[in-house]
C-alpha atoms as a PDB file:
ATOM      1  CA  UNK A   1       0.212 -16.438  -4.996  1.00  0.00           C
ATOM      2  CA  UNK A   2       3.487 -16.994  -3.268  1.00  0.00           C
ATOM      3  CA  UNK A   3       3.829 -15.745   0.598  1.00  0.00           C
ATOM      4  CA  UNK A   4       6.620 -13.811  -0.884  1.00  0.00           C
ATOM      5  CA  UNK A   5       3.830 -11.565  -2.239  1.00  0.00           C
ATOM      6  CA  UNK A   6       2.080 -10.780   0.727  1.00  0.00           C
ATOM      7  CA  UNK A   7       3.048  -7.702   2.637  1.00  0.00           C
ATOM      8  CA  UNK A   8       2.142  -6.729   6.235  1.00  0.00           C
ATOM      9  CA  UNK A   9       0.619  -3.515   7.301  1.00  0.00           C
ATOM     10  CA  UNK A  10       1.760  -2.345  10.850  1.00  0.00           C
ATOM     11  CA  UNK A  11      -1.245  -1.884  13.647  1.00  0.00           C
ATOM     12  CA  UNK A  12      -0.237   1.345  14.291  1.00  0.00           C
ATOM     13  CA  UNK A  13      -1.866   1.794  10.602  1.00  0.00           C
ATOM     14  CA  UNK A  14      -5.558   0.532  12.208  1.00  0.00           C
ATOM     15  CA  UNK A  15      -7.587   3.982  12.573  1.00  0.00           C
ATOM     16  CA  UNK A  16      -4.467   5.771  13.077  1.00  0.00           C
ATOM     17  CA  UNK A  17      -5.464  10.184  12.501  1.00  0.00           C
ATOM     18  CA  UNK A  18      -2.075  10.137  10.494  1.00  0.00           C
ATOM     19  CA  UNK A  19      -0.947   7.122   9.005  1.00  0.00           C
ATOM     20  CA  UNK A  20      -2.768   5.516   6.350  1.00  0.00           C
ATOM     21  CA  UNK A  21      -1.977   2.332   4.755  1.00  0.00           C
ATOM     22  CA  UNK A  22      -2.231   3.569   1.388  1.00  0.00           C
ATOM     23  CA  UNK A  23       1.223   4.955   1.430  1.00  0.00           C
ATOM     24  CA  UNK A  24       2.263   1.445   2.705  1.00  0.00           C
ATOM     25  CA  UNK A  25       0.793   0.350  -0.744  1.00  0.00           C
ATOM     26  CA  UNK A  26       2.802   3.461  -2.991  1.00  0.00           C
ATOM     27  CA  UNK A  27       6.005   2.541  -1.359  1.00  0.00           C
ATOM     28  CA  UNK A  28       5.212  -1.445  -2.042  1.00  0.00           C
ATOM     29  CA  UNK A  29       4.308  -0.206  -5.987  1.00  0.00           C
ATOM     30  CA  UNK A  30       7.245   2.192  -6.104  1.00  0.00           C
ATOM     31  CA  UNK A  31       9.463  -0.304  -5.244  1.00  0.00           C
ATOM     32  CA  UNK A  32       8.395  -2.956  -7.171  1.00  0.00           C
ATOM     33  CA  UNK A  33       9.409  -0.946 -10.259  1.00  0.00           C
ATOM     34  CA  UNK A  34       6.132   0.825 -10.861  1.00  0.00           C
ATOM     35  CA  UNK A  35       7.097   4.495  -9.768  1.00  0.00           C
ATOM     36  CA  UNK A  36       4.790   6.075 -12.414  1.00  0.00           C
ATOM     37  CA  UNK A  37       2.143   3.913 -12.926  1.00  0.00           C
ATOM     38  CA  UNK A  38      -1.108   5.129 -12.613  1.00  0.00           C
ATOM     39  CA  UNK A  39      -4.079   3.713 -10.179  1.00  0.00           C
ATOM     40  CA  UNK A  40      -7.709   3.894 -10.428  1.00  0.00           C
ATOM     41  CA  UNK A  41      -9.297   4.314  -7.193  1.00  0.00           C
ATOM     42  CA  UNK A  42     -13.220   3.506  -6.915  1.00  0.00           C
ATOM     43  CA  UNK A  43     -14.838   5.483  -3.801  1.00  0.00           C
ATOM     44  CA  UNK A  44     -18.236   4.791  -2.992  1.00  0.00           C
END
């Protein structure tokens, strides 16, 4: 994988009440062209 690939997550994500870096991830998906694709999400 290319460094272009990797993304950064800002600290003020780390255990933050109201930021979550999951919406990081939508907006990196969104604008990568894949607005309504649909992702599985194992919790455990």
């Amino acid at each position: 994988m290319g460094e272009d690939r990797i993304k950064v997550v800002r600290d003020e994500y780390v255990q933050s009440d109201t930021l979550h870096a999951m919406s990081v991830l939508g907006h990196i998906i969104a604008d990568e062209g894949h607005r309504s694709a649909t992702i599985g999400v194992e919790k455990g």
